[in-house]
Each structure stands twice: as structure tokens, then as C-alpha cells.
PDB file of N, CA and C in Angstrom:
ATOM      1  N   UNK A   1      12.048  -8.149  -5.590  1.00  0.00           N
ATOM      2  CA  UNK A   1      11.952  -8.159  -4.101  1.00  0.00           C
ATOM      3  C   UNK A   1      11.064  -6.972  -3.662  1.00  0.00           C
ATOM      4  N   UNK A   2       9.773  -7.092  -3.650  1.00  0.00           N
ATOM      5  CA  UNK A   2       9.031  -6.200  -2.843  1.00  0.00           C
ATOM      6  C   UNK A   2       8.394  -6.625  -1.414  1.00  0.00           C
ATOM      7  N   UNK A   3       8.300  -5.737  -0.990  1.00  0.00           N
ATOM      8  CA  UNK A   3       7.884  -6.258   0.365  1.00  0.00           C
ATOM      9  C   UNK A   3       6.454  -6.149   0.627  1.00  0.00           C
ATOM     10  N   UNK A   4       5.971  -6.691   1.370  1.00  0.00           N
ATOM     11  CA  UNK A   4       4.631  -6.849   1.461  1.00  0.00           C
ATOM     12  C   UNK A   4       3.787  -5.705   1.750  1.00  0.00           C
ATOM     13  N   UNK A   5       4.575  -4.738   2.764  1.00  0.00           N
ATOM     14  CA  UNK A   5       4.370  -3.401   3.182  1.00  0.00           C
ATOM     15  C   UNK A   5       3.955  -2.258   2.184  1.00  0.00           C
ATOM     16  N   UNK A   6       4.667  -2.502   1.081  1.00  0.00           N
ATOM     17  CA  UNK A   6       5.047  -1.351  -0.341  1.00  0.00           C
ATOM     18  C   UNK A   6       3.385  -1.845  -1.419  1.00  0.00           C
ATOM     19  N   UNK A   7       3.324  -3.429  -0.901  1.00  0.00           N
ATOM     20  CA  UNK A   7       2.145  -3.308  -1.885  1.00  0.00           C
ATOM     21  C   UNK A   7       1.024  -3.236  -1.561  1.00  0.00           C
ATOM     22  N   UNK A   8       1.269  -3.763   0.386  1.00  0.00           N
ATOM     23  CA  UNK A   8      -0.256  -2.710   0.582  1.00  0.00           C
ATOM     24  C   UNK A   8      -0.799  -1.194   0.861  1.00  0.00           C
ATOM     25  N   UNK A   9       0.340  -0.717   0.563  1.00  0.00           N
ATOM     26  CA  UNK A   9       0.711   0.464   0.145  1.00  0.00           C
ATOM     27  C   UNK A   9       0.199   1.302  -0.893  1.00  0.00           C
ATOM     28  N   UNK A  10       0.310   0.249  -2.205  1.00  0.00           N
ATOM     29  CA  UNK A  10      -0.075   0.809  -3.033  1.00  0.00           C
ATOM     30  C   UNK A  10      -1.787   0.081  -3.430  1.00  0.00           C
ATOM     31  N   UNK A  11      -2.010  -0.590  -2.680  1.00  0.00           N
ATOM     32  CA  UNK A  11      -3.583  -1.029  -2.456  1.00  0.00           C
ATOM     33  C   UNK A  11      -3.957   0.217  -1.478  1.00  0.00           C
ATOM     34  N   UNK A  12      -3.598   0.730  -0.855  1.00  0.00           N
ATOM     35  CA  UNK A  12      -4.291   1.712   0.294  1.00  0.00           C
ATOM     36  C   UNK A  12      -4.169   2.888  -0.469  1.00  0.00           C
ATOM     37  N   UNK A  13      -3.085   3.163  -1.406  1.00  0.00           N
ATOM     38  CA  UNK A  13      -3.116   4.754  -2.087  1.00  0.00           C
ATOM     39  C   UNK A  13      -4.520   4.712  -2.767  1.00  0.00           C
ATOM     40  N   UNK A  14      -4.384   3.323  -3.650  1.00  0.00           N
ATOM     41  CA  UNK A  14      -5.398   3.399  -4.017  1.00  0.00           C
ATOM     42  C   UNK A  14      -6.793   3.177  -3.515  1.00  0.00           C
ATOM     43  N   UNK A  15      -7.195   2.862  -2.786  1.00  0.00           N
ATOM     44  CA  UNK A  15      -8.169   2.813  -1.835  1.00  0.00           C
ATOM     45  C   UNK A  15      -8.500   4.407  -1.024  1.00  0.00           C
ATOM     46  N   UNK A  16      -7.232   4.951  -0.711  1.00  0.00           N
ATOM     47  CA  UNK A  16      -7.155   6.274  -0.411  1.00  0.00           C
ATOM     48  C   UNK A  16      -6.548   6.749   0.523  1.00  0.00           C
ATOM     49  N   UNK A  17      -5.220   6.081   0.499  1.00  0.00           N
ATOM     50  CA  UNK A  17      -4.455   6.378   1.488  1.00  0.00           C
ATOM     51  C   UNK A  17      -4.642   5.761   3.231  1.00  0.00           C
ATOM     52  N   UNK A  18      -5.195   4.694   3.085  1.00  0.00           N
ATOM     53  CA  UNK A  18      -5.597   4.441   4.422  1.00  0.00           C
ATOM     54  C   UNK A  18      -4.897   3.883   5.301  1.00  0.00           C
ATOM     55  N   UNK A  19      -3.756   3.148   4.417  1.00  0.00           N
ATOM     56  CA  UNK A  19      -2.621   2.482   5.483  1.00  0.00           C
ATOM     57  C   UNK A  19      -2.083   3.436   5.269  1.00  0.00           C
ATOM     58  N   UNK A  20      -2.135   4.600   5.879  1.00  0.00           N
ATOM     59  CA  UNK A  20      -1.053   5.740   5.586  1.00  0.00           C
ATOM     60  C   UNK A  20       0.207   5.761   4.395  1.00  0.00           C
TER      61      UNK A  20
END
């Protein structure tokens, strides 16, 4: 159960933090 939030999350860390 992940939420959709957590994995664009971890697409934005990696990208660079952009979804905060």
C-alpha cells in the first residue's frame, strides 16, 4: 500500500526535491 504521494516523492527527490 503506497500512496501515490510517497512515490512522487521519491520521483521529485530524485529529480531534486521539487515536489517538496
Amino acid at each position: 500500500r503506497t500512496p501515490k504521494r510517497l512515490n512522487v516523492c521519491t520521483s521529485c527527490i530524485k529529480a531534486g526535491k521539487v515536489a517538496r
